[in-house]
Protein backbone atom coordinates (compact mmCIF):
# COMPACT_ATOMS: atom_id res chain seq x y z
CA UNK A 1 94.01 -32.48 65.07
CA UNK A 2 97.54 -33.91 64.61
CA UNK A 3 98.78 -32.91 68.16
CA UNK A 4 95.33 -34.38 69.81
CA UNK A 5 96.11 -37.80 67.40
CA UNK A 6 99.77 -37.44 69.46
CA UNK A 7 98.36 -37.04 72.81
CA UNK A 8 95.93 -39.64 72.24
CA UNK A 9 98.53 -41.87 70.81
CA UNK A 10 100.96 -41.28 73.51
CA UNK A 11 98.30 -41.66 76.05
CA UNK A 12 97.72 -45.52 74.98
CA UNK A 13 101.12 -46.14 74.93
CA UNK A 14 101.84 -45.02 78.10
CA UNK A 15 98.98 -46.93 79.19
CA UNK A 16 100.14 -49.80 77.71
CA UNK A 17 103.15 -49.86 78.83
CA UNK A 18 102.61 -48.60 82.91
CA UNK A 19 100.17 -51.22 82.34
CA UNK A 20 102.85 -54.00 82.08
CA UNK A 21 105.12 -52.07 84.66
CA UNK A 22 102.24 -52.43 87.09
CA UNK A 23 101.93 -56.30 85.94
CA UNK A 24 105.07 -56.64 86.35
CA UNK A 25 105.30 -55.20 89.75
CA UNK A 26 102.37 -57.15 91.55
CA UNK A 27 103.83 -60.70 89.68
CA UNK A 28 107.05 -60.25 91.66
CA UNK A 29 104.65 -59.44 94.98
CA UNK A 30 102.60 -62.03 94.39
CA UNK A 31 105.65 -64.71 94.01
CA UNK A 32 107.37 -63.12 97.08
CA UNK A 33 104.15 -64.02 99.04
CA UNK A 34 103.76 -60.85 101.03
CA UNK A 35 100.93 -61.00 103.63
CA UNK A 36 98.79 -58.85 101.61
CA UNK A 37 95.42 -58.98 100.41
CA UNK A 38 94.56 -59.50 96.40
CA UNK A 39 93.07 -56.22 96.66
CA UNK A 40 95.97 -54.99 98.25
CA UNK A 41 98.51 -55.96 95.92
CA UNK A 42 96.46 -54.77 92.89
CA UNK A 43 95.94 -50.88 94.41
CA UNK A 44 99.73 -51.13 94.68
CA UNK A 45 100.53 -51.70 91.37
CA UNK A 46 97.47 -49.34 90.22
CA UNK A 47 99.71 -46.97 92.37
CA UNK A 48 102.95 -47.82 90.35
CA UNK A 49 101.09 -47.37 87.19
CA UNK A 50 100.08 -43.89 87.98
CA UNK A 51 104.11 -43.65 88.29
CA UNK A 52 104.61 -45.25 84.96
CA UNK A 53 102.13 -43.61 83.25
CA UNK A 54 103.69 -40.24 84.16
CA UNK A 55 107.29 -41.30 83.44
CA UNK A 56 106.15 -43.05 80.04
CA UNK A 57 103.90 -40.23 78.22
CA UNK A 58 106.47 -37.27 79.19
CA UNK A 59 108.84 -40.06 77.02
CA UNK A 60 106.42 -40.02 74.16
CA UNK A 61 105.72 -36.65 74.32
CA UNK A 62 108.87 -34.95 74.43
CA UNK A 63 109.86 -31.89 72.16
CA UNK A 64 105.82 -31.35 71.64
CA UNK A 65 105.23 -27.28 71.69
CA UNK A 66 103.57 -25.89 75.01
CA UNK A 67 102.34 -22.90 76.36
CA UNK A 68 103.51 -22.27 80.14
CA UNK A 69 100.47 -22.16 82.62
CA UNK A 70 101.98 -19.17 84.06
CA UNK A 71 101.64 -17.36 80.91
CA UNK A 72 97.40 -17.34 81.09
CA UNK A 73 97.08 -17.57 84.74
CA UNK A 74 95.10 -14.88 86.76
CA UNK A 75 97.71 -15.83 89.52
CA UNK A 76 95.00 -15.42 91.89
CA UNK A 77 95.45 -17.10 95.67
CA UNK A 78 93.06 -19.34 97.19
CA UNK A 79 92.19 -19.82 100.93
CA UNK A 80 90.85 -22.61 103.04
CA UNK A 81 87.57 -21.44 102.62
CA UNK A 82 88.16 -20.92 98.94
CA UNK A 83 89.18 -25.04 98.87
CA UNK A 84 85.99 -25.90 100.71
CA UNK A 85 83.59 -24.64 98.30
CA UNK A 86 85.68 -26.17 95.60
CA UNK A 87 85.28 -29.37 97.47
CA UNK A 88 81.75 -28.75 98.28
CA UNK A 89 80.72 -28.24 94.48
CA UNK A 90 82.99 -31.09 93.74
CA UNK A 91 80.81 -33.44 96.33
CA UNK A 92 77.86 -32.29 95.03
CA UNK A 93 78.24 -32.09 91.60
CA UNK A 94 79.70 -36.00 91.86
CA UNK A 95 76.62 -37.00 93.55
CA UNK A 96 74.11 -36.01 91.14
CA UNK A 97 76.97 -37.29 88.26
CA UNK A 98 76.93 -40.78 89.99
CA UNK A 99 73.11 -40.55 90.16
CA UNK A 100 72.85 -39.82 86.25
CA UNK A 101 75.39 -42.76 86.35
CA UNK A 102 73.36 -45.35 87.77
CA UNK A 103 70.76 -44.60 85.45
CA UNK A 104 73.06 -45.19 82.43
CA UNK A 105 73.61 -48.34 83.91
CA UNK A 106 70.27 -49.57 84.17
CA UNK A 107 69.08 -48.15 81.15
CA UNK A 108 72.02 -50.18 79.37
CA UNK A 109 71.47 -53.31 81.53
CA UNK A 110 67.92 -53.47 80.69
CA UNK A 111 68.18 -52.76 77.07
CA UNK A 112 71.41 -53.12 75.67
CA UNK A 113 73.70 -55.46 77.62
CA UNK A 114 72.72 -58.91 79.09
CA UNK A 115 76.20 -59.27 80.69
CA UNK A 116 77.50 -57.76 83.91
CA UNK A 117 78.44 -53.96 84.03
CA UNK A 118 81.53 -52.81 85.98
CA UNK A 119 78.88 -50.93 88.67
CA UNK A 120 80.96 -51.19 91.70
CA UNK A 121 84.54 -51.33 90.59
CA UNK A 122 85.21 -48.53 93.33
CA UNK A 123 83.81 -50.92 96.02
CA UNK A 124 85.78 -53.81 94.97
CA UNK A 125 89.13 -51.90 94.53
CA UNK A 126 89.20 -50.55 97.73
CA UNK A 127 87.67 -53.36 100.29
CA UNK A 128 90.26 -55.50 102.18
CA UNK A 129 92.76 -52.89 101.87
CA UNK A 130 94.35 -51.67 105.37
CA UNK A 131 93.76 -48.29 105.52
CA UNK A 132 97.13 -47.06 106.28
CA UNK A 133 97.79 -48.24 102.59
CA UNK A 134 94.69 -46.89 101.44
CA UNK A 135 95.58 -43.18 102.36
CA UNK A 136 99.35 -43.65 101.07
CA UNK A 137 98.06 -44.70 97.50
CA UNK A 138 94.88 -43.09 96.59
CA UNK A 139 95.27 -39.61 98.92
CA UNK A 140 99.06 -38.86 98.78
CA UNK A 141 100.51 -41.15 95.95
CA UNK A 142 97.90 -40.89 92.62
CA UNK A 143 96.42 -37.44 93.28
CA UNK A 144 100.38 -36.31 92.98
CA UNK A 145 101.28 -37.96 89.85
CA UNK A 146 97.90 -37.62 88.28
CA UNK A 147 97.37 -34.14 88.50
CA UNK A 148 101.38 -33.65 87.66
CA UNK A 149 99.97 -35.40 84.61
CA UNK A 150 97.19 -34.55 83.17
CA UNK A 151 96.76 -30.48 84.89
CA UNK A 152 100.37 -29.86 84.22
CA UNK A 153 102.20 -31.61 81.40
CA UNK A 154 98.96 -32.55 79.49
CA UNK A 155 97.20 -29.01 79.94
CA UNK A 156 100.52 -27.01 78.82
CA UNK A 157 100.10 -29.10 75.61
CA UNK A 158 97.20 -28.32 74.83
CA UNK A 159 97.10 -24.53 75.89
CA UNK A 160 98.36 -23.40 72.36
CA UNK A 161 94.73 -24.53 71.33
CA UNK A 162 93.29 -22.06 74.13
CA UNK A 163 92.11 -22.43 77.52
CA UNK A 164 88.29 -23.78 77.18
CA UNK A 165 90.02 -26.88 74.36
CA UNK A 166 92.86 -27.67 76.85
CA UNK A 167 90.56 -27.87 79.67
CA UNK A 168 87.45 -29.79 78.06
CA UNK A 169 90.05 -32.20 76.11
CA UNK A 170 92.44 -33.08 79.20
CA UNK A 171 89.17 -33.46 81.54
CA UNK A 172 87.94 -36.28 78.65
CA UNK A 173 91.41 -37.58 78.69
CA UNK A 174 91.59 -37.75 82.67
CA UNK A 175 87.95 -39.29 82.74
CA UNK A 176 88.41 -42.04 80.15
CA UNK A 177 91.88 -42.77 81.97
CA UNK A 178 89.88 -44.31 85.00
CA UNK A 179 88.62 -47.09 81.92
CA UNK A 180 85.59 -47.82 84.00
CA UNK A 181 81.59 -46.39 83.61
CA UNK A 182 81.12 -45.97 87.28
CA UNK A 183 84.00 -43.01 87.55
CA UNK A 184 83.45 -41.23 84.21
CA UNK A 185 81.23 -38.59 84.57
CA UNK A 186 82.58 -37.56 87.84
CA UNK A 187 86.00 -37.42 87.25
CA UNK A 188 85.77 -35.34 83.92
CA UNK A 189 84.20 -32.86 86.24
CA UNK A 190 87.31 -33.66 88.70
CA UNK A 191 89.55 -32.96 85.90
CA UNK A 192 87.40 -29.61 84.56
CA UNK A 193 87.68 -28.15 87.85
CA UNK A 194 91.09 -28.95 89.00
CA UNK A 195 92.38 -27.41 85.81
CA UNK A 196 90.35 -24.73 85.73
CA UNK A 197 91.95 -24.16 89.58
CA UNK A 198 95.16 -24.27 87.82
CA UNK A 199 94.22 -21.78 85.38
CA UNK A 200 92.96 -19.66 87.85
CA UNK A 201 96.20 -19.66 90.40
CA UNK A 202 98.79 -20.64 88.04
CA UNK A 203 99.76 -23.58 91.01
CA UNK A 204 99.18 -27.01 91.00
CA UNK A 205 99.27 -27.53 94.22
CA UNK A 206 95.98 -26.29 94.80
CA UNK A 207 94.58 -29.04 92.72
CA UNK A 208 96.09 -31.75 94.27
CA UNK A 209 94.60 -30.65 97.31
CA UNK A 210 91.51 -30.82 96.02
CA UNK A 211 91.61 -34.27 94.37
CA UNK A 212 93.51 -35.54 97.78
CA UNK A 213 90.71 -34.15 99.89
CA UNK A 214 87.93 -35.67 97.53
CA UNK A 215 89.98 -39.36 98.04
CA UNK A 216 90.49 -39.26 101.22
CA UNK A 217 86.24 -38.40 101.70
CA UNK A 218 85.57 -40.83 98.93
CA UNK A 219 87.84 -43.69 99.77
CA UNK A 220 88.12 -43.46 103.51
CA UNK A 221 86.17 -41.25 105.52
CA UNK A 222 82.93 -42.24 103.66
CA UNK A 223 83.54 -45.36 104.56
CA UNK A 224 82.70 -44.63 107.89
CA UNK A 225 79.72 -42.71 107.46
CA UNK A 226 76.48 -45.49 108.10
CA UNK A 227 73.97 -45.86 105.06
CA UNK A 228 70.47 -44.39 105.27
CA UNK A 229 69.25 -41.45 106.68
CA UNK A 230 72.30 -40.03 107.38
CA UNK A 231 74.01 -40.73 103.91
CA UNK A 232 70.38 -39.02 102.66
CA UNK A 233 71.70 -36.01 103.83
CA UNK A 234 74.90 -35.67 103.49
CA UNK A 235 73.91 -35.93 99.58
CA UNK A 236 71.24 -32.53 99.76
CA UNK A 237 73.70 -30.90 102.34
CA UNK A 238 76.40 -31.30 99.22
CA UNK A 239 74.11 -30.96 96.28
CA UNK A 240 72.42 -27.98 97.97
CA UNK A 241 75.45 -26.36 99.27
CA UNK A 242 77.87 -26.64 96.19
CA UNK A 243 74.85 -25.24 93.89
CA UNK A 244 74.27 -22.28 96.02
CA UNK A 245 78.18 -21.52 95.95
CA UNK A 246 78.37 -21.24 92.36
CA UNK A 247 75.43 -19.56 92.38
CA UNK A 248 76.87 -16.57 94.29
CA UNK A 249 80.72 -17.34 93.64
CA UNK A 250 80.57 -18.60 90.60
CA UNK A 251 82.56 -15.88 88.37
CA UNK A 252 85.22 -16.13 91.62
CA UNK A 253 85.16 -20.17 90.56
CA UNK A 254 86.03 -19.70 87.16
CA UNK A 255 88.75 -18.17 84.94
């Protein structure tokens, strides 16, 4: 309980602080005037957060005891193949996640909360934003620091606790990180699986190319991809698809 008061602790700090590094950051942009969307300027310094917040809780955290990934890996390799089913559960699993999601939020709006919910925020974080700078921040630059983060330095933390606790408690941690409704179911299940990856191969690399691959489908390419019909099945091709693989691969997706 003391270490996860520690994490926690150092978590909000780190927050706090890459926080007012990112502030800081898109201030001297904005005075600058660089020909640059709002939106633009504010994934930017999201970006540079993901930096701080990296840089900041390794500062908080330092001398804490860990246990070495490579020490309960099955050191197993993955394949292409291997990577699309993760990504294929991944899709599907978010789409019934963001479903249960949208119910949340009406339940709450018609029930609980008069105000405006953050439904959305995904939308509005992304529009306006040339692509080119789309891909370098949410594909390349936060899938890097945020799985260097919370499946490396954050896991090995909690590993002395056992490999179910480090993986349910840094897949909270990862989840409540992205501070809005809209992303938190979904990316607890981001952060179960890409650390259970981790356990598996005893690599992170194989989990940042998961979480890259799920940006660049969920920030660009879907984009792209008309509404209707088409999105209609795209959504039981994933759902259907990613159940059937852990159906029959299941004890090959898990440690």
């Amino acid at each position: 309980m003391k270490t996860i008061s520690k994490i926690s602790g150092a978590l909000l700090g780190a927050m706090l602080l890459s926080s007012i590094f990112s502030g800081l950051v898109v201030g001297v942009m904005e005075v600058v005037s660089l020909p640059l969307s709002t939106q633009s300027i504010q994934l930017i310094g999201g970006c540079m957060a993901s930096v701080g917040y990296l840089y900041f809780f390794q500062l908080f955290t330092k001398g804490m005891k860990k246990r070495d990934i490579n020490e309960v890996s099955l050191e197993r390799k993955l394949s292409i193949c291997d990577g699309g089913g993760y990504l294929l559960i991944l899709l599907g699993m978010t789409t019934v996640l963001s479903n249960v999601t949208d119910k949340i939020v009406n339940y709450l709006k018609i029930y609980l909360i008069t105000g405006e919910m953050n439904k959305g925020v995904v939308e509005s974080y992304v529009e306006n934003v040339p692509i080119v700078l789309l891909f370098v921040c949410v594909v390349i630059i936060s899938p890097v620091f945020e799985e260097l983060l919370f499946r490396k330095i954050l896991l090995e933390e909690l590993l002395p606790y056992g490999k179910v606790i480090a993986i349910a408690i840094s897949s909270l941690f990862f989840g409540l990180f992205h501070a809005n409704l809209e992303q938190l179911l979904y990316t607890i299940f981001l952060g179960a699986l890409c650390a259970n990856i981790v356990i598996i191969t005893g690599e992170i690399k194989y989990a940042i190319y998961l979480h890259m691959s799920f940006n660049l489908f969920g920030a660009i390419i879907s984009d792209f991809i008309p509404t209707g019909a088409i999105t209609t099945v795209l959504q039981i091709v994933f759902v259907t698809g990613g159940a059937l693989i852990f159906i029959f691969k299941g004890k090959q997706c898990l440690f």
